[in-house]
Protein backbone atom coordinates (compact mmCIF):
# COMPACT_ATOMS: atom_id res chain seq x y z
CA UNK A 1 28.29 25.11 -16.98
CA UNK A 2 27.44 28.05 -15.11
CA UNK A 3 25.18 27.45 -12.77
CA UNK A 4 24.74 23.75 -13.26
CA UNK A 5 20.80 24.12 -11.97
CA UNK A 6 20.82 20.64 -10.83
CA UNK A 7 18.80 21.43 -7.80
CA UNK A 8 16.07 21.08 -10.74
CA UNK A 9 17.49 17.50 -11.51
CA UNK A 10 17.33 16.34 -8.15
CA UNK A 11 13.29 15.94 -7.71
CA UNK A 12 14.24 11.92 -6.10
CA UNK A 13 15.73 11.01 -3.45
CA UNK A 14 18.37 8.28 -2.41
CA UNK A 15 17.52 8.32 1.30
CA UNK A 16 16.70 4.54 1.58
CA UNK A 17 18.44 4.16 -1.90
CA UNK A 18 14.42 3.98 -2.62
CA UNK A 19 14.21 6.79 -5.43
CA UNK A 20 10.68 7.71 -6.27
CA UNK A 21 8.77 8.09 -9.59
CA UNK A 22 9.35 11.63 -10.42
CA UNK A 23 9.07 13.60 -13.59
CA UNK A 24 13.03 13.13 -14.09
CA UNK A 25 16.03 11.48 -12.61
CA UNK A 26 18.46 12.45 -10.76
CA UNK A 27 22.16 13.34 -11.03
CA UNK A 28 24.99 13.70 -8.38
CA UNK A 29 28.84 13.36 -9.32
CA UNK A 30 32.19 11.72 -8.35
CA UNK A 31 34.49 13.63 -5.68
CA UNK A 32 37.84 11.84 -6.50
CA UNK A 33 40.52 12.85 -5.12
CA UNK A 34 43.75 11.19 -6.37
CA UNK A 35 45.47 14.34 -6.90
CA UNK A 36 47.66 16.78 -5.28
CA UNK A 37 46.56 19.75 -6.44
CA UNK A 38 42.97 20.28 -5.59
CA UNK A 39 41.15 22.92 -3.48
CA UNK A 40 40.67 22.32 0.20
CA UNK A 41 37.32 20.03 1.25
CA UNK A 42 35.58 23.47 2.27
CA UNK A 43 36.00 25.29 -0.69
CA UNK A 44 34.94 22.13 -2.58
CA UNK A 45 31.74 22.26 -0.89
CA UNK A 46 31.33 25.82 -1.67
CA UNK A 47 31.43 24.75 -5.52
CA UNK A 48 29.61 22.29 -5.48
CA UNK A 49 27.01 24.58 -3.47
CA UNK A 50 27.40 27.22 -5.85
CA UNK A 51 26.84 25.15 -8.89
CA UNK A 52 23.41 23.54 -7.61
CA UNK A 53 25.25 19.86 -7.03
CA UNK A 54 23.59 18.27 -4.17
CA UNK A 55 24.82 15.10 -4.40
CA UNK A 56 27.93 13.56 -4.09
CA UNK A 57 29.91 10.32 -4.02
CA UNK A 58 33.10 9.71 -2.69
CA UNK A 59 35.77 6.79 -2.64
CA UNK A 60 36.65 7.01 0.96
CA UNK A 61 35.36 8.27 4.29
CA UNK A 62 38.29 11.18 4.73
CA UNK A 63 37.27 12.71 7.80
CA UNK A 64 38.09 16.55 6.58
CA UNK A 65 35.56 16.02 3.48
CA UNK A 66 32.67 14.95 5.77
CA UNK A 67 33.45 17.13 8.14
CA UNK A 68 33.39 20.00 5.48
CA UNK A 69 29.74 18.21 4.02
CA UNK A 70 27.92 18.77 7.50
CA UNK A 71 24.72 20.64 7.39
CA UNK A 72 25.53 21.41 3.80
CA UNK A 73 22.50 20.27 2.09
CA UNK A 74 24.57 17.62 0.20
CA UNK A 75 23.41 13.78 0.42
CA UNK A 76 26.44 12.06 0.45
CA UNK A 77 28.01 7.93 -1.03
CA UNK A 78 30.57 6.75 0.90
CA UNK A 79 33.00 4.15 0.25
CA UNK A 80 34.59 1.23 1.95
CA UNK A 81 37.59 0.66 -0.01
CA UNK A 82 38.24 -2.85 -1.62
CA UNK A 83 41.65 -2.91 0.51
CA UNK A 84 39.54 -2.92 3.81
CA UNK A 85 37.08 -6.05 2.01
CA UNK A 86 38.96 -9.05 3.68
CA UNK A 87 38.77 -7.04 7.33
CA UNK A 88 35.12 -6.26 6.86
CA UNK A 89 34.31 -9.73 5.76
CA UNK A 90 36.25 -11.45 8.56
CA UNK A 91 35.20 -10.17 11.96
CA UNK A 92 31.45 -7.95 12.66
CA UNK A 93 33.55 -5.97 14.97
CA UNK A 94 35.93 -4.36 12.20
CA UNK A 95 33.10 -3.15 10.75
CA UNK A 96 30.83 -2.18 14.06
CA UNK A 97 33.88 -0.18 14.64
CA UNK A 98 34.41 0.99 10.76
CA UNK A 99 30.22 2.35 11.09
CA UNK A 100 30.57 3.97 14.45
CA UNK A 101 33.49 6.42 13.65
CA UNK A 102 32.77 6.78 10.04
CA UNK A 103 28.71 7.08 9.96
CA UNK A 104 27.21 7.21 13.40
CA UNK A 105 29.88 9.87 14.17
CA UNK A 106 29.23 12.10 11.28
CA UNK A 107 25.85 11.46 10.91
CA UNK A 108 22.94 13.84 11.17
CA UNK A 109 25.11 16.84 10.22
CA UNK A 110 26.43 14.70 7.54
CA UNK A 111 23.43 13.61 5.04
CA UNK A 112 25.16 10.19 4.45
CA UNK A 113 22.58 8.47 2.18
CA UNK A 114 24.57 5.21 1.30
CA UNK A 115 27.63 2.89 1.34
CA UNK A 116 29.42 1.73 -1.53
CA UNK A 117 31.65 -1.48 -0.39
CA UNK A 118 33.93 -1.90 -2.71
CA UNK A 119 34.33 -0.87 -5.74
CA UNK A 120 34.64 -2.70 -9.23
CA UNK A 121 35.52 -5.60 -6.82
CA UNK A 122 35.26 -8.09 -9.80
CA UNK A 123 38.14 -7.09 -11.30
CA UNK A 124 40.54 -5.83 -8.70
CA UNK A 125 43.50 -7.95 -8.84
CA UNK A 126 43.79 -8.11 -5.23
CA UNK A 127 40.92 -10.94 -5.93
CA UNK A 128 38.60 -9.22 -3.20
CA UNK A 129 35.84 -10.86 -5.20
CA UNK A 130 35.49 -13.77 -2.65
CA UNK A 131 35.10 -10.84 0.59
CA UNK A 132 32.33 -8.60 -1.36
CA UNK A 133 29.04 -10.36 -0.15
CA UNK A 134 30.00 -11.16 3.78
CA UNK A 135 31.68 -7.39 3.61
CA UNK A 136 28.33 -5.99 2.39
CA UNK A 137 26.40 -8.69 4.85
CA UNK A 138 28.27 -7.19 7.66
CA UNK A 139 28.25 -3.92 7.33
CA UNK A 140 24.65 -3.87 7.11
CA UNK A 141 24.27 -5.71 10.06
CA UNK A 142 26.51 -2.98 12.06
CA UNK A 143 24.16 -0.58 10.46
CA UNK A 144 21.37 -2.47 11.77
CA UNK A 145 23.01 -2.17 15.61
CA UNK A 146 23.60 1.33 15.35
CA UNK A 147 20.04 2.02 14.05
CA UNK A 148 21.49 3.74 10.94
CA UNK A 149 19.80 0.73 8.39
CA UNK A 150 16.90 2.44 7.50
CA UNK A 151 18.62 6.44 6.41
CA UNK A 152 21.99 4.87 5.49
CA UNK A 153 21.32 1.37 2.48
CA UNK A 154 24.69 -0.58 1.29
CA UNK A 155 25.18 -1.77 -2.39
CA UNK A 156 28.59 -2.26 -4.30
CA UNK A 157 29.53 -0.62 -7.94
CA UNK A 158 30.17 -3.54 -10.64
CA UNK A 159 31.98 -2.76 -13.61
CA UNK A 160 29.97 -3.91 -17.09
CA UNK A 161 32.95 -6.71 -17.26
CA UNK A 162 31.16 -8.26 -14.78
CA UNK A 163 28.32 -9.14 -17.99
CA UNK A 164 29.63 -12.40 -20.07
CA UNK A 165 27.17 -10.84 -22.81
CA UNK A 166 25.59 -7.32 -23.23
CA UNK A 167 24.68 -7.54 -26.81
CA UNK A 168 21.70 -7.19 -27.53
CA UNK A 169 20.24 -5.66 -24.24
CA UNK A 170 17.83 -8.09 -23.96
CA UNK A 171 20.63 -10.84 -24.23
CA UNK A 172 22.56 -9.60 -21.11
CA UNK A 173 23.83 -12.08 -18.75
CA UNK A 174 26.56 -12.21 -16.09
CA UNK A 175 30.15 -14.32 -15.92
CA UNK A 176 28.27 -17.62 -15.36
CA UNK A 177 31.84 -17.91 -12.67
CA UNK A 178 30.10 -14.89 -10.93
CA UNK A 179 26.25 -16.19 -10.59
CA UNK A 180 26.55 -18.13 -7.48
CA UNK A 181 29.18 -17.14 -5.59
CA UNK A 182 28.28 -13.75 -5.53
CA UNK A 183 25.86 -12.21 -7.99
CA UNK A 184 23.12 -13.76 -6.36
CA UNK A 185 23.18 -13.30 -2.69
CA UNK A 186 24.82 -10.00 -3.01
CA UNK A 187 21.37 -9.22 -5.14
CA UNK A 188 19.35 -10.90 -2.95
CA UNK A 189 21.32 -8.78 -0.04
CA UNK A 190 19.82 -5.50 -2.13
CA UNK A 191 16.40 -6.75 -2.67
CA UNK A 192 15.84 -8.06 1.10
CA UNK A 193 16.86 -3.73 2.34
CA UNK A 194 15.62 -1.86 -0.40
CA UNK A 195 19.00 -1.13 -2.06
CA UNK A 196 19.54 -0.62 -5.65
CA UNK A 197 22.77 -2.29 -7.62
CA UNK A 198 25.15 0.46 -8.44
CA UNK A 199 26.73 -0.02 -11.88
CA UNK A 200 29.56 1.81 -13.54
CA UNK A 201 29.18 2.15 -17.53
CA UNK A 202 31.09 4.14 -19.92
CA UNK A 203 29.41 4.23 -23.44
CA UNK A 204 33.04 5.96 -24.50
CA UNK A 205 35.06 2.62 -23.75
CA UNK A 206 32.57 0.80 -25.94
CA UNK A 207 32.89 3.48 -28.00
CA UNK A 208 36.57 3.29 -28.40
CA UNK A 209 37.31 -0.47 -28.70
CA UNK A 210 34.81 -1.07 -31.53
CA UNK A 211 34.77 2.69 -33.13
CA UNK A 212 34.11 0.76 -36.65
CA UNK A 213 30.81 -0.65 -35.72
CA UNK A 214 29.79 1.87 -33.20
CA UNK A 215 28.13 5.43 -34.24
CA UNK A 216 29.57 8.14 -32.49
CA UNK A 217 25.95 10.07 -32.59
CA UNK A 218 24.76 6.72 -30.95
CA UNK A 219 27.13 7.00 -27.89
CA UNK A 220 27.25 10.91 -27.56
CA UNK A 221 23.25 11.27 -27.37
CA UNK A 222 22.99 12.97 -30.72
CA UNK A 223 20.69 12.03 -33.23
CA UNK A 224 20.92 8.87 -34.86
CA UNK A 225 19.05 6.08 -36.73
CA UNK A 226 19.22 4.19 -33.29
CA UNK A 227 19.61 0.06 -32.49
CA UNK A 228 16.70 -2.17 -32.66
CA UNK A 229 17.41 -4.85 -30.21
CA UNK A 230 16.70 -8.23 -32.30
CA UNK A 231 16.03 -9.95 -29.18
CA UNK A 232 12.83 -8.69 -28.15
CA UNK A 233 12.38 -5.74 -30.67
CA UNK A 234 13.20 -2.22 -28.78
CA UNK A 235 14.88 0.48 -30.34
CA UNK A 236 17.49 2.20 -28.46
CA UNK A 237 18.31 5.74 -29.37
CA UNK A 238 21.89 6.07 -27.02
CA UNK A 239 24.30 3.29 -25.88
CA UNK A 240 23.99 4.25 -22.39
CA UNK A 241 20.52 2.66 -22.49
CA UNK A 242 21.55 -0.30 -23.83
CA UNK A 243 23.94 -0.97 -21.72
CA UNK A 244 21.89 -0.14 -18.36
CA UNK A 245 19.22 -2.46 -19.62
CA UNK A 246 21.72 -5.54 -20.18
CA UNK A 247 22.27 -5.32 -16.53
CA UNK A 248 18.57 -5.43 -15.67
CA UNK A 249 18.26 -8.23 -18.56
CA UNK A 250 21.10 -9.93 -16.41
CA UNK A 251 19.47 -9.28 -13.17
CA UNK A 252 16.63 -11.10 -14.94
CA UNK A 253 18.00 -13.68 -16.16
CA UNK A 254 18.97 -15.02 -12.40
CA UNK A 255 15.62 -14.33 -11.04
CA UNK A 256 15.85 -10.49 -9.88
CA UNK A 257 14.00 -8.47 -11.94
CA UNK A 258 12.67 -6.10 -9.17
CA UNK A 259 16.27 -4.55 -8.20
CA UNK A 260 16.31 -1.01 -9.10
CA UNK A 261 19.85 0.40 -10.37
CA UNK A 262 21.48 3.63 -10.23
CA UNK A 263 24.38 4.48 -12.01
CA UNK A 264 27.28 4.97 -10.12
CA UNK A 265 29.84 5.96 -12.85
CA UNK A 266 29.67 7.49 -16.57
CA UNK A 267 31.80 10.28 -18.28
CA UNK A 268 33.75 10.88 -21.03
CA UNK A 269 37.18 12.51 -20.70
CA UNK A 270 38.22 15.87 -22.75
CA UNK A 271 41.65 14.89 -23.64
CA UNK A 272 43.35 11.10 -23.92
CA UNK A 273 46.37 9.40 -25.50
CA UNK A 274 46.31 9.14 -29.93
CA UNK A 275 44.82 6.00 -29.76
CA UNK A 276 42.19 6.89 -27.31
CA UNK A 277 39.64 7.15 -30.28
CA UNK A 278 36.69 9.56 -29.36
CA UNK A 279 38.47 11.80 -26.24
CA UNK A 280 38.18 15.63 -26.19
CA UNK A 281 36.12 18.73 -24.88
CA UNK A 282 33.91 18.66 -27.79
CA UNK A 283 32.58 15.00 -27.29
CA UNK A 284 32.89 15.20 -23.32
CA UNK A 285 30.86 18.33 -23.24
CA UNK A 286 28.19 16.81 -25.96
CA UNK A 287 27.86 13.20 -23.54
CA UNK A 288 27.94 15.29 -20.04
CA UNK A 289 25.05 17.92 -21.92
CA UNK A 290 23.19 15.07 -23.78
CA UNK A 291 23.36 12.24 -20.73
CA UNK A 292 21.75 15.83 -18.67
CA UNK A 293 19.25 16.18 -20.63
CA UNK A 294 18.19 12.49 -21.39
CA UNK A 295 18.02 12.59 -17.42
CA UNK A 296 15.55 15.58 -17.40
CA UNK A 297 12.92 13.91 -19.96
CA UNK A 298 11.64 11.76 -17.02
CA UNK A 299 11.70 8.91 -18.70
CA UNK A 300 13.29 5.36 -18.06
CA UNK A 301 15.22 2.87 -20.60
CA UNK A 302 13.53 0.82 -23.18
CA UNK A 303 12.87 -2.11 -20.73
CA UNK A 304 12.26 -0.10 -17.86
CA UNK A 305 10.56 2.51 -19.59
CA UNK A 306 8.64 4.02 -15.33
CA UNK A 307 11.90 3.44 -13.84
CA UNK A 308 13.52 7.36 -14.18
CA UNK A 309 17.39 7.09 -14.58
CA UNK A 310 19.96 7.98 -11.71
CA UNK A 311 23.04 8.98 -12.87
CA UNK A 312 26.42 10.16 -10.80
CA UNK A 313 28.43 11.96 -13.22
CA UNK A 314 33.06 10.84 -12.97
CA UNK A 315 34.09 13.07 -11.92
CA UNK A 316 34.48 16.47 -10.15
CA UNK A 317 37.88 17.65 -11.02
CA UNK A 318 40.59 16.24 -13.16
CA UNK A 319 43.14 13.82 -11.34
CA UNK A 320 46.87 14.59 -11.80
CA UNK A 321 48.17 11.99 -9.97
CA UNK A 322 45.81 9.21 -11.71
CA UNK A 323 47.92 6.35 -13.79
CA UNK A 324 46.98 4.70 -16.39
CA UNK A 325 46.75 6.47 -19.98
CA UNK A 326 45.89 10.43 -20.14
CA UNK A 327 41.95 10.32 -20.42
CA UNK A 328 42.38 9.09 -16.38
CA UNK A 329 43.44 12.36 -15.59
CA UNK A 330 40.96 14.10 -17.75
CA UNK A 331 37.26 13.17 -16.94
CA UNK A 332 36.57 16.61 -14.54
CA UNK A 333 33.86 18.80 -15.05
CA UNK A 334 36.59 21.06 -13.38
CA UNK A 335 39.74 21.89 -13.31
CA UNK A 336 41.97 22.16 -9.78
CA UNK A 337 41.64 26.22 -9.63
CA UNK A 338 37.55 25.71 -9.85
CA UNK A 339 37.08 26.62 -13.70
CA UNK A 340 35.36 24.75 -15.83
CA UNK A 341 36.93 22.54 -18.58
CA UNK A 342 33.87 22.68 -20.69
CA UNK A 343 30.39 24.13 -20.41
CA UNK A 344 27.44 21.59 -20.16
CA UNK A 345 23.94 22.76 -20.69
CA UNK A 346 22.59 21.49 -17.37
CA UNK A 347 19.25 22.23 -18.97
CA UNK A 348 16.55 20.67 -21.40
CA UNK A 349 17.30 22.89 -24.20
CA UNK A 350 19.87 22.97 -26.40
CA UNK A 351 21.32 26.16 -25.78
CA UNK A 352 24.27 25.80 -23.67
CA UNK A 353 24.84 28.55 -20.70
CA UNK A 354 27.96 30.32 -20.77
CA UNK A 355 29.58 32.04 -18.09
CA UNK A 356 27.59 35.45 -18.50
CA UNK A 357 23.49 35.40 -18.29
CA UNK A 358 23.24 35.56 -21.69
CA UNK A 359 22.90 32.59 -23.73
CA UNK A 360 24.92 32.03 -26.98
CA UNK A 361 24.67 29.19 -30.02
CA UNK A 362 26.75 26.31 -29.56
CA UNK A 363 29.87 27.05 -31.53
CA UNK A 364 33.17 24.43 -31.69
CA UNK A 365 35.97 26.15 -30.69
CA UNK A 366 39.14 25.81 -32.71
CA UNK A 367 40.72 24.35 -30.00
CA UNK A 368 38.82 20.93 -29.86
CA UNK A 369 41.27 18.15 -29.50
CA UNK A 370 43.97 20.34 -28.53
CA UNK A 371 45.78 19.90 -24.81
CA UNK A 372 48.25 22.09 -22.92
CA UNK A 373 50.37 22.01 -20.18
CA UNK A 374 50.29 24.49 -17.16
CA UNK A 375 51.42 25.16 -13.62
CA UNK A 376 50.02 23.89 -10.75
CA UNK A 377 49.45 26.97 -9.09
CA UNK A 378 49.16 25.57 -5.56
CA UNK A 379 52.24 24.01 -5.69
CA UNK A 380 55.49 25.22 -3.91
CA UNK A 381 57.55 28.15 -5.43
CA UNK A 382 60.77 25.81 -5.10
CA UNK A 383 58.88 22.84 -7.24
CA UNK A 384 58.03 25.34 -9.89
CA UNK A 385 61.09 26.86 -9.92
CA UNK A 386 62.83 23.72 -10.05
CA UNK A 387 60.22 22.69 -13.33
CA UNK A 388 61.03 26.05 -14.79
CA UNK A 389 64.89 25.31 -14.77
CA UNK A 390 64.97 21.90 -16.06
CA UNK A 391 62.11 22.34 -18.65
CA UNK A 392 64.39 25.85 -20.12
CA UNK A 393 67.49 23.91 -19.21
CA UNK A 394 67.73 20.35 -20.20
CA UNK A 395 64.30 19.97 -21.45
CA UNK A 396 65.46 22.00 -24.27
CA UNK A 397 61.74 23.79 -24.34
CA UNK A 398 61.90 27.11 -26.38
CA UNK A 399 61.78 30.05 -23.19
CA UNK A 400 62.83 32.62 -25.80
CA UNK A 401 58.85 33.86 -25.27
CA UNK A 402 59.17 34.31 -21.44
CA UNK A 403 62.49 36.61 -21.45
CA UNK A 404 62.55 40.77 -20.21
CA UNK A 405 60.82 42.05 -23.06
CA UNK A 406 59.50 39.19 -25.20
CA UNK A 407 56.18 38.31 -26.41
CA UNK A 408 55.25 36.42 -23.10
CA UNK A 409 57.10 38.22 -20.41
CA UNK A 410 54.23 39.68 -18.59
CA UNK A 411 52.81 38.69 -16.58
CA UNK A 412 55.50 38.55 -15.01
CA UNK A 413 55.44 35.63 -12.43
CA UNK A 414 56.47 32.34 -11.61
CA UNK A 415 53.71 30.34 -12.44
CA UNK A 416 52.81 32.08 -15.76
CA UNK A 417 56.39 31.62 -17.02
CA UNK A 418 56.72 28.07 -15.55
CA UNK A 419 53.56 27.42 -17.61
CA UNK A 420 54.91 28.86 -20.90
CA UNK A 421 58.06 26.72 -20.24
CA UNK A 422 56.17 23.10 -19.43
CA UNK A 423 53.57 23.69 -22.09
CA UNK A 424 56.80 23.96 -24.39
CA UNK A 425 58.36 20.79 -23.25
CA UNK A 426 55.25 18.97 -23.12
CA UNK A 427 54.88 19.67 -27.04
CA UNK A 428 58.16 19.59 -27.71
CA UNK A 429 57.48 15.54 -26.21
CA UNK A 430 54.60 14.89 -28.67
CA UNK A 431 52.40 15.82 -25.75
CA UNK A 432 53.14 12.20 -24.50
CA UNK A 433 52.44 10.31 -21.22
CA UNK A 434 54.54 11.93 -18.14
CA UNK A 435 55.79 15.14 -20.12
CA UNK A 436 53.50 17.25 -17.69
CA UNK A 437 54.02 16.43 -14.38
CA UNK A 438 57.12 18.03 -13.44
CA UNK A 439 57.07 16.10 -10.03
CA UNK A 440 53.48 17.38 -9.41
CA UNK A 441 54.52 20.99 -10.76
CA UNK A 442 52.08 21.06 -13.39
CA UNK A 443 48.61 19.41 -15.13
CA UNK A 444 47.07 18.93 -18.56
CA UNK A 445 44.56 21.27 -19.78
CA UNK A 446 41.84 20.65 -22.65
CA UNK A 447 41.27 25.20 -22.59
CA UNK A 448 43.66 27.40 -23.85
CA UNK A 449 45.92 28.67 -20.90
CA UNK A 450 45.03 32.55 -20.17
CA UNK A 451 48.18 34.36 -19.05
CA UNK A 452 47.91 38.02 -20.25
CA UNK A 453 48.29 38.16 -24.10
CA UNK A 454 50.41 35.47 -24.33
CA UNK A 455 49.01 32.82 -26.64
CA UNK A 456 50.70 28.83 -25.80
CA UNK A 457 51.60 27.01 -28.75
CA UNK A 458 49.77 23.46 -29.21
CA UNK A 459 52.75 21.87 -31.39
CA UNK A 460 50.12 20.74 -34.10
């Protein structure tokens, strides 16, 4: 990924959520940050700086990361979180109060573009569903009094669950249970300000339920013989497509045709659980290239063939402290310490950029599939000290490498050796769920680890 060169991709702009017709899309990506082991807000910034990414979402409004974003050249998403809906909804002064110290106080330095209340709300079993519209209602209205409506537009990201039906395309409709409660006004919200609906679709989930019936090629962008939709007879070459025009064939379908949409989540993650069919550098790196370069073509999706597509890649880094099954805490385009976990040609050719100027043929390494477990560099020398001990002690990993004189004794410090030791116990484990964590200690990789010439066994 080198440099990414997406200040090439980002020709339209999201000020007034009102993206032009250019000759491409655009893309941003996903700053999560449920981890404990990433870098500081400020040297974030610098990466995303140095990589060409100038646009970012985030899931909160955490003071030190908009702070850090001033008079960075980054247009910014923020989020109200679902836990705040009921507040929001309730009383107009929660959320005058809510805008005023998290926009109006931030804002010029901070370029913050939009407002994403809620998130997924539909299927958040806190059953915020019922809040989302008089949340969104209201926080546009204290946008309104602080004279921040027309830089700063408010939508809210809907999983595809919220479709009863997205096959074919052209047969997309909503949960009939969702139409009038809250589909409706919350598009008619969107349509009255100029706001787009934000929509989170992963192609690999589809990909992974129904592996039998779905190509591969079809979901990763590569070639294939493509899906004629029987509905209305257009042939869709990726399953992102189809599934960003089910929601406008939804949208249609209850009498909004003219809301725009912008993609507010896709990714594939480079490692995942045995039975997470499809997850692993080799197809992460082919979606996050191919998705890059569908983007640059310019053009729109079968139905909406003028309409150019905006895309926010998930996510940044990689999310140790994530639950749920191991692709959660492997959809990064980088790892905590800043490297890459796989390069992406953030370019129209094929040719992927490595780290050097030169440019080399796309090769699969040997690795592909393959995870490991290392030290969390950043943590404290106690923690990984306290990982080392257990994993060599009762974790029963083999340390035999890491002793005065073996194979892997240099280098010789406490994080390389910790590494050896939890990589050991995490294969030892079958790799499984919670075998590399060591209370925080340490992190799945989808790379080799690097530690002199010491090379980390994968257990296969």
């Amino acid at each position: 990924m080198a440099l990414f060169l997406l200040s090439l991709l980002m020709l339209s702009s999201f000020s007034a959520i009102s993206f032009t017709h250019a000759a491409s899309g655009m893309i941003g990506v996903n700053y999560g940050r449920i981890a404990n082991n990433l870098p500081a807000p400020e040297k974030v910034v610098e990466l995303l700086k140095s990589q060409g990414i100038n646009r970012v979402k985030l899931y909160d409004t955490d003071k030190s990361v908009l702070t850090a974003l001033a008079n960075s050249g980054i247009k910014v998403v923020v989020s109200l979180p679902n836990e705040n809906l009921s507040a929001a909804a309730a009383d107009q002064s929660y959320t005058d109060n809510w805008v005023q110290e998290n926009m109006k106080k931030y804002t010029p330095a901070t370029d913050i573009e939009a407002i994403a209340v809620g998130n997924e709300v539909f299927v958040d079993p806190r059953n915020t569903t019922t809040y989302l519209v008089s949340a969104m209602k209201n926080v546009q209205s204290s946008l309104v009094k602080f004279n921040l409506d027309e830089s700063i537009k408010v939508s809210s990201p809907i999983a595809l669950s919220a479709l009863a039906n997205s096959y074919p395309p052209s047969a997309g409709l909503f949960k009939p249970d969702l139409i009038e409660p809250v589909i409706k006004p919350m598009l008619d919200l969107l349509r009255k300000t100029s706001s787009h609906i934000m929509v989170n679709a992963y192609p690999f989930f589809a990909y992974a339920a129904n592996a039998d019936k779905i190509s591969l090629d079809y979901a990763l962008f590569k070639d294939n013989a493509g899906n004629v939709d029987s509905g209305n007879g257009l042939k869709y070459e990726n399953l992102l497509d189809a599934q960003i025009d089910a929601v406008f064939a939804a949208m249609a379908a209850v009498g909004f045709n003219d809301v725009k949409l912008v993609v507010t989540e896709t990714g594939w993650p480079s490692a995942g659980d045995e039975n997470e069919i499809g997850a692993g550098s080799a197809n992460a790196a082919a979606y996050n290239g191919g998705l890059v370069k569908r983007v640059l073509t310019g053009n729109g999706t079968p139905l909406k063939p003028k309409e150019p597509l905006n895309v926010y890649l998930f996510a940044l880094f990689n999310e140790n402290q994530k639950t749920g099954p191991t692709s959660e805490r492997n959809y990064g385009l980088f790892y905590p310490n800043e490297n890459k976990v796989y390069d992406v040609p953030f370019s129209a050719k094929s040719t992927p950029v490595n780290d050097s100027k030169d440019k080399v043929p796309v090769k699969t390494p040997s690795h592909v599939g393959q995870t490991w477990c290392v030290a969390n560099g950043k943590t404290t020398k106690e923690k990984l000290q306290e990982g080392l001990d257990y994993a060599c002690g009762e974790g029963g990993a083999d340390c035999r490498p890491i002793q005065k004189g073996a194979t892997c004794y240099d280098p010789e410090s406490l994080e390389a050796h910790a590494s050896y030791a939890f990589n050991s116990y995490y294969q030892k484990n079958s790799r499984g769920v919670g075998t590399c964590d060591f209370g925080g200690a340490a992190y799945v990789v989808s790379q080799p680890p690097k530690y002199g010439k010491c090379e980390f066994p994968t257990g296969h």
